[in-house]
N, C-alpha and C. Protein backbone atom coordinates (compact mmCIF):
# COMPACT_ATOMS: atom_id res chain seq x y z
N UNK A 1 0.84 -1.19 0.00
CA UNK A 1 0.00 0.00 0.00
C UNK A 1 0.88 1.24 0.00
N UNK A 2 0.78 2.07 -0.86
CA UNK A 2 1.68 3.15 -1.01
C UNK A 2 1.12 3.95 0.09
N UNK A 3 1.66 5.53 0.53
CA UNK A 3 1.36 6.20 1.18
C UNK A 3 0.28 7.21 0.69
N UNK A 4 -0.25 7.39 0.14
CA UNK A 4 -1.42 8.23 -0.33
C UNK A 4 -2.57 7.49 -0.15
N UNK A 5 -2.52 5.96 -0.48
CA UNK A 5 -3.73 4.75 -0.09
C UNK A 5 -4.00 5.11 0.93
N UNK A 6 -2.90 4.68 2.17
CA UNK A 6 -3.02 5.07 3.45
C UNK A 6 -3.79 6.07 3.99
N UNK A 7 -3.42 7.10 3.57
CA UNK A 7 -3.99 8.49 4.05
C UNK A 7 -5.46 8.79 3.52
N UNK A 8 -5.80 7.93 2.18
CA UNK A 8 -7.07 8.16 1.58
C UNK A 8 -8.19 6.86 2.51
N UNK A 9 -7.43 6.30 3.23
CA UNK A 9 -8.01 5.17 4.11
C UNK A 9 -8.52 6.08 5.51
N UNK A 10 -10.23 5.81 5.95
CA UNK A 10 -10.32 6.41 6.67
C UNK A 10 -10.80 5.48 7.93
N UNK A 11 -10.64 5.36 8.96
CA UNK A 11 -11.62 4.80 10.17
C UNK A 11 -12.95 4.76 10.06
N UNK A 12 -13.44 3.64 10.44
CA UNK A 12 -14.56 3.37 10.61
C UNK A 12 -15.48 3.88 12.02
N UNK A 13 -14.37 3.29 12.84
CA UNK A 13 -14.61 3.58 14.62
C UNK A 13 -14.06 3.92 15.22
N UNK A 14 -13.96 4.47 16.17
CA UNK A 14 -12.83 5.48 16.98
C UNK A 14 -13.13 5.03 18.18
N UNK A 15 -12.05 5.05 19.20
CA UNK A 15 -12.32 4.95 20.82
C UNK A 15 -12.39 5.45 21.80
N UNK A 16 -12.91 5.81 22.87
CA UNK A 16 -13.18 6.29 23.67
C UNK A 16 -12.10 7.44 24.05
N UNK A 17 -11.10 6.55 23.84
CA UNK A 17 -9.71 7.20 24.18
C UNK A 17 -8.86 8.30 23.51
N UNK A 18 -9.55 7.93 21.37
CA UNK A 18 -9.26 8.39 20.92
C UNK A 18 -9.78 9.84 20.95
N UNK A 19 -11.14 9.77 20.84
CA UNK A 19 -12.59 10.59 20.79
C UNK A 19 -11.64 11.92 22.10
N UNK A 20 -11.91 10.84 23.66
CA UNK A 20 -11.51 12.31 24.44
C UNK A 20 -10.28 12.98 24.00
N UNK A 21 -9.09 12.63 23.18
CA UNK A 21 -7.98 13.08 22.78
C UNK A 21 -8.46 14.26 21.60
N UNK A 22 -9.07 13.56 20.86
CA UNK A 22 -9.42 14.69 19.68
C UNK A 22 -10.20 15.84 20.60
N UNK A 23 -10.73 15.72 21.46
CA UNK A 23 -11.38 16.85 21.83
C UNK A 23 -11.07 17.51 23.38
N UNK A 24 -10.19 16.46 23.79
CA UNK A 24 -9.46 17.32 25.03
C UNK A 24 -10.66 17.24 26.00
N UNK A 25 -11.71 16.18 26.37
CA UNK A 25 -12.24 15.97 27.47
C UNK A 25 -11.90 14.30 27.49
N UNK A 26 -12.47 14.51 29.40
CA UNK A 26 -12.32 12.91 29.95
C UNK A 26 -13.46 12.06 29.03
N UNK A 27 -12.74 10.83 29.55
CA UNK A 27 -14.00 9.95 29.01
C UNK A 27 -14.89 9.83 29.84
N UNK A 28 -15.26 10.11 31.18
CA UNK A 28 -16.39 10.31 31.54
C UNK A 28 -17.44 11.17 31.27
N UNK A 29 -16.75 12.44 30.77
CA UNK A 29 -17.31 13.24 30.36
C UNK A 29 -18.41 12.66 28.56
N UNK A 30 -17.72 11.74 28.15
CA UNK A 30 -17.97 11.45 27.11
C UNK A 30 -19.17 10.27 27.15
N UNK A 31 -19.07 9.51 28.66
CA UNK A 31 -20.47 8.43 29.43
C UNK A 31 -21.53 8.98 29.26
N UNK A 32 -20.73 10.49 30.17
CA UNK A 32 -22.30 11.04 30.25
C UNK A 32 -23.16 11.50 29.42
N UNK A 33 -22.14 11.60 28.13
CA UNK A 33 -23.22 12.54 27.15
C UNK A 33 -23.50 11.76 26.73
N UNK A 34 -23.39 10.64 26.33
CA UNK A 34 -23.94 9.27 26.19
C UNK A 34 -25.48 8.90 26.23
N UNK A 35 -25.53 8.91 27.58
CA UNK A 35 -26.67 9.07 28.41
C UNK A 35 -27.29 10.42 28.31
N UNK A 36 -26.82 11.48 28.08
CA UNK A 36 -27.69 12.54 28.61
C UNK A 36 -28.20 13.19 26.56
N UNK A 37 -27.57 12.90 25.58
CA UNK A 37 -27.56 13.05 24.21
C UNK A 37 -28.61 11.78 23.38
N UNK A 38 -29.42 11.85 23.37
CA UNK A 38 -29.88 10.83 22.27
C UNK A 38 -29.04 10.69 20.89
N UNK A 39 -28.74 11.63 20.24
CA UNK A 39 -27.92 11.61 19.30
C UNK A 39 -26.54 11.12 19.49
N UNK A 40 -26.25 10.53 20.62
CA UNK A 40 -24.50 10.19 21.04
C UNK A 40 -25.14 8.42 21.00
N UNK A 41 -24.98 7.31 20.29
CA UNK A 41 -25.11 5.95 19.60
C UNK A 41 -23.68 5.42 19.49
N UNK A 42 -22.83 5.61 20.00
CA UNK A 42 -21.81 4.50 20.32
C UNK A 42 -21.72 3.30 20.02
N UNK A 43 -21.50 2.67 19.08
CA UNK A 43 -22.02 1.07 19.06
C UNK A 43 -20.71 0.31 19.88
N UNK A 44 -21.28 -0.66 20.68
CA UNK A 44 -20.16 -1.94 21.90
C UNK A 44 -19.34 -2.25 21.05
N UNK A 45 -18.15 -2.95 21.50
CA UNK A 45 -17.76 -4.29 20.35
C UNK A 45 -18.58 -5.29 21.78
N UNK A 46 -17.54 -6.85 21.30
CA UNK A 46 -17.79 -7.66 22.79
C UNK A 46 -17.13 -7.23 23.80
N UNK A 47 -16.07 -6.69 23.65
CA UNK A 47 -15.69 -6.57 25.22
C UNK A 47 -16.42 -5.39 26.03
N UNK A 48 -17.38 -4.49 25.20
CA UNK A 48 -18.09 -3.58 25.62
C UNK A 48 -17.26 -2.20 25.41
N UNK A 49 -16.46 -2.28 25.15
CA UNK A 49 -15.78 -0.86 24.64
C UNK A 49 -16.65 0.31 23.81
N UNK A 50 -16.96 1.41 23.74
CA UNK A 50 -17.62 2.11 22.60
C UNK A 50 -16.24 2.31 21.23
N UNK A 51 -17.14 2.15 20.59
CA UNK A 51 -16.80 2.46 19.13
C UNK A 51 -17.83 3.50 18.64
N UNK A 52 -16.88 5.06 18.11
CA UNK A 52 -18.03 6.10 17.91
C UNK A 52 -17.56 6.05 16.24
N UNK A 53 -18.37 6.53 15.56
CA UNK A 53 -18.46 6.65 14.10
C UNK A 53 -18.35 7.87 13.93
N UNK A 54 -17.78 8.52 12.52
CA UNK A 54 -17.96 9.66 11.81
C UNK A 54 -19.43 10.46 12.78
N UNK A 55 -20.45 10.10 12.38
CA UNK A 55 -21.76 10.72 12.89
C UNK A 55 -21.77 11.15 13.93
N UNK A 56 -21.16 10.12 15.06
CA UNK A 56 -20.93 10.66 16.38
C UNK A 56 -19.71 12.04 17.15
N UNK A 57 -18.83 11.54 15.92
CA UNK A 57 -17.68 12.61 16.44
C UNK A 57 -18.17 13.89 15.75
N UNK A 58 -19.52 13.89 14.64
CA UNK A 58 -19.60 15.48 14.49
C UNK A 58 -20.68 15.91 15.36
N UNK A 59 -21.28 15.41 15.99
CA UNK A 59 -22.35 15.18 17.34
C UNK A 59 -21.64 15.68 18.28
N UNK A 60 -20.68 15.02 18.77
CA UNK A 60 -19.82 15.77 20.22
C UNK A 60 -19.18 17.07 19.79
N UNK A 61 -18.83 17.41 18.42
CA UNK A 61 -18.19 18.47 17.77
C UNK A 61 -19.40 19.65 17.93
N UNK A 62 -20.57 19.14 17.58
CA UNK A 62 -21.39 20.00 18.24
C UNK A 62 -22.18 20.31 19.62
N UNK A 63 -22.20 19.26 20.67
CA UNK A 63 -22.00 19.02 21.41
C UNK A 63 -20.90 20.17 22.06
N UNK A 64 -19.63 19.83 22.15
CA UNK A 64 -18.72 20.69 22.64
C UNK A 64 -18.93 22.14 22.21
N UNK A 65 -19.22 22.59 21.02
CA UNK A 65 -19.45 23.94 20.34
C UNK A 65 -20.21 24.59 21.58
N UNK A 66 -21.44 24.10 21.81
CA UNK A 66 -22.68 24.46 22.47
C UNK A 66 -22.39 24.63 24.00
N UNK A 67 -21.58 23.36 23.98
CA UNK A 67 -21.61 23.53 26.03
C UNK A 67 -20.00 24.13 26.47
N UNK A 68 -19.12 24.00 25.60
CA UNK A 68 -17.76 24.18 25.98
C UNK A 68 -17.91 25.62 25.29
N UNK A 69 -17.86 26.17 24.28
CA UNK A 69 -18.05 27.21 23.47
C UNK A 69 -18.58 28.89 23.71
N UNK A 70 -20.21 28.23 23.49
CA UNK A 70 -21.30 28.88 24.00
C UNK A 70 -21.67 28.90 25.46
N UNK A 71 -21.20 28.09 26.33
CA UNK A 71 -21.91 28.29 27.39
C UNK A 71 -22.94 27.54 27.69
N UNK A 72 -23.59 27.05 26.92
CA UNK A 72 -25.09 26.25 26.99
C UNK A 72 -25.10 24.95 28.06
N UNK A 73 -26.05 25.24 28.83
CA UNK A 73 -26.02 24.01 29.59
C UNK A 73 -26.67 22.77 28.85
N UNK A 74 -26.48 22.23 29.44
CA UNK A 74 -26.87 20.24 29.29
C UNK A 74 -28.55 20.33 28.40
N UNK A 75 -29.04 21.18 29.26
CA UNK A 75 -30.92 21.13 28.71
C UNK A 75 -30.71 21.95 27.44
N UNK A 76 -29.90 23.08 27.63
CA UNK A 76 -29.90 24.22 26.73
C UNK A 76 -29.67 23.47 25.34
N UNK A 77 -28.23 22.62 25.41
CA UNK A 77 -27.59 22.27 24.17
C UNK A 77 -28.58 21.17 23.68
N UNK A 78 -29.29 20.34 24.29
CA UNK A 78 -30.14 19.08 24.00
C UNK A 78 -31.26 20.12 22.88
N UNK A 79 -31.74 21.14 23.42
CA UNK A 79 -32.50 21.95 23.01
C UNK A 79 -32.08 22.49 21.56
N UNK A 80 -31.22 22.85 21.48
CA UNK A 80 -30.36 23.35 20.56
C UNK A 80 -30.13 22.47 19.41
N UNK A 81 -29.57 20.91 19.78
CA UNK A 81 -29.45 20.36 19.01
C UNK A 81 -31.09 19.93 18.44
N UNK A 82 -31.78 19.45 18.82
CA UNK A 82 -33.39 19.08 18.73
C UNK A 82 -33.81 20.47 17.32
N UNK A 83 -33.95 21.39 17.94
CA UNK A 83 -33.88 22.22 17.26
C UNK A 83 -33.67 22.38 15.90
N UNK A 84 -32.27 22.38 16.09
CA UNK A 84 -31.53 22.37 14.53
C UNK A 84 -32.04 21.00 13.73
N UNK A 85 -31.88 19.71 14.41
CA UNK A 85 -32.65 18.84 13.56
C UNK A 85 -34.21 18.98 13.10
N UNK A 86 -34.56 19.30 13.51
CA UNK A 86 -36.12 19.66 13.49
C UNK A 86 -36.46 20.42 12.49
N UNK A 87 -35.47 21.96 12.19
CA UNK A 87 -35.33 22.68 11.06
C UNK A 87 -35.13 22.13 9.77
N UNK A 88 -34.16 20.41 9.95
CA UNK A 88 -33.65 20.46 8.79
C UNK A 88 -34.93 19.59 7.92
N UNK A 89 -35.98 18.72 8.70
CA UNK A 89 -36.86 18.46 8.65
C UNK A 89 -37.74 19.49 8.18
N UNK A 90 -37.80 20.72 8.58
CA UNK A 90 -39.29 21.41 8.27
C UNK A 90 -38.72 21.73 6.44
N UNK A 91 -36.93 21.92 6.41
CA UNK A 91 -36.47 22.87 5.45
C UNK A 91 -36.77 21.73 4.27
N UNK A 92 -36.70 20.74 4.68
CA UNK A 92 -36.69 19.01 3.68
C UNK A 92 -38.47 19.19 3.12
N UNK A 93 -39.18 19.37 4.01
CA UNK A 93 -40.56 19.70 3.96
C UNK A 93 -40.95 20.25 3.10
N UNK A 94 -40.98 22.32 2.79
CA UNK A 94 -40.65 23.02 2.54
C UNK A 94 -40.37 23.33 1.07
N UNK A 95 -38.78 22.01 0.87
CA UNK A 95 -38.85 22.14 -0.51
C UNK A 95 -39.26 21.01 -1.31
N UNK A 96 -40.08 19.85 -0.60
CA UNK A 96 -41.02 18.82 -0.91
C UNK A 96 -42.36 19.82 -1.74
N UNK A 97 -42.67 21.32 -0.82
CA UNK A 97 -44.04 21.65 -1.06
C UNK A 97 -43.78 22.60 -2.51
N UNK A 98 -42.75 23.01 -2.29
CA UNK A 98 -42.12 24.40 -3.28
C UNK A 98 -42.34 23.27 -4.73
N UNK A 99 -41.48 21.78 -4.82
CA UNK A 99 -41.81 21.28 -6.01
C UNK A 99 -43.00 21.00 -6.39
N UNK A 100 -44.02 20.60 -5.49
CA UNK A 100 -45.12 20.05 -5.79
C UNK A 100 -46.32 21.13 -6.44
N UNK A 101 -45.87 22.30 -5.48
CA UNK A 101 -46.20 23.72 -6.32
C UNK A 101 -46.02 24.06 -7.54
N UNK A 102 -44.92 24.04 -8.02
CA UNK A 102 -44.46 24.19 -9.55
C UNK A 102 -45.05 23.27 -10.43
N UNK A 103 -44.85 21.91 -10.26
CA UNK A 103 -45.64 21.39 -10.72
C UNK A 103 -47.01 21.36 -10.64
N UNK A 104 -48.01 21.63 -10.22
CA UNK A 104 -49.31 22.13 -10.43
C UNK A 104 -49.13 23.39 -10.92
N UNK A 105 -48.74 24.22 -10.98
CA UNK A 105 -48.41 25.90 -11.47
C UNK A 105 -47.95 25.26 -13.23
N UNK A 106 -47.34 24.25 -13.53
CA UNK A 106 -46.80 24.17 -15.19
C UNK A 106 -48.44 23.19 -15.53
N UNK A 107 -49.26 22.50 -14.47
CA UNK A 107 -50.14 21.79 -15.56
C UNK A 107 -51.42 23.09 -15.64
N UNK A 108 -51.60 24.03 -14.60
CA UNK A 108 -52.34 24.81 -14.74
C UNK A 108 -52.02 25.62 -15.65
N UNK A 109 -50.62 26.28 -16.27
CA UNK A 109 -50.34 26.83 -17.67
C UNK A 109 -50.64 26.11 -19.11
N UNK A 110 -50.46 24.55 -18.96
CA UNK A 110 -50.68 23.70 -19.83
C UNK A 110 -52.03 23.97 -20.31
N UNK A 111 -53.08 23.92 -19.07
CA UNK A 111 -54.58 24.16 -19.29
C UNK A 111 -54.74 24.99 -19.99
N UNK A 112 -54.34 26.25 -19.38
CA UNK A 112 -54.52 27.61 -19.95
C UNK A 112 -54.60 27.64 -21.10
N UNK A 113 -53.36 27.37 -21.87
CA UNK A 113 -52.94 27.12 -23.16
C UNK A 113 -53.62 26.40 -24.08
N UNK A 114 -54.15 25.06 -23.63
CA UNK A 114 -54.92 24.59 -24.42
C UNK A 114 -56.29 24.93 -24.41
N UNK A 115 -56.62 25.61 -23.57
CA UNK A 115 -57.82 26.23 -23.57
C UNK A 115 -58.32 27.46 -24.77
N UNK A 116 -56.70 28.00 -24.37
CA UNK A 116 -56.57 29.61 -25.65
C UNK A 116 -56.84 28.78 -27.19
N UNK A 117 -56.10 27.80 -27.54
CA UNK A 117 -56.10 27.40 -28.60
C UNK A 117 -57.88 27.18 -29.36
């Protein structure tokens, strides 16, 4: 494997150990949000270790933003995050309705048109 393979090779799972290193907290700190984050999904191996994924480390990335950052407490940031997902839902919504609009707006011109004729 040359060295560019390497580097284009990314992790799957990261560890507990790794996780508090990238971000400069304990790993308890990292239990708790565990527990206190619905969005924090850790998957075990067998020996019970967490293994966090891509998804999770941009979760604590926001996570930390909010409570280390901002200030936001524990309820605040849960809030925060809820929030922002919730938006991305209404924004997914939104432009579900914007197409469905246009399309009735081009068969109602269609009408028109064949009506003029």
């Amino acid at each position: 494997m040359g060295v560019n393979e390497k580097e284009e090779t990314q992790k799957l799972y990261y560890s507990i150990s790794e996780v508090s290193e990238l971000f400069d907290l304990n790993a308890s700190t990292l239990r708790f949000w565990e527990k206190e984050f619905d969005v924090l999904k850790p998957t075990k191996n067998k020996k019970g270790n967490r293994l966090f994924t891509k998804k999770d480390i941009e979760h604590i990335s926001q996570i930390v933003d909010l409570v280390k950052q901002k200030g936001f407490t524990i309820q605040g940031a849960k809030e925060q995050l809820k929030n922002k997902n919730h938006n991305k839902s209404v924004g997914d919504i939104n432009s579900e309705v914007i197409q469905k609009l246009k399309s009735i707006r081009e068969k109602l011109i269609e009408l028109r048109d064949k009506e003029e004729d």
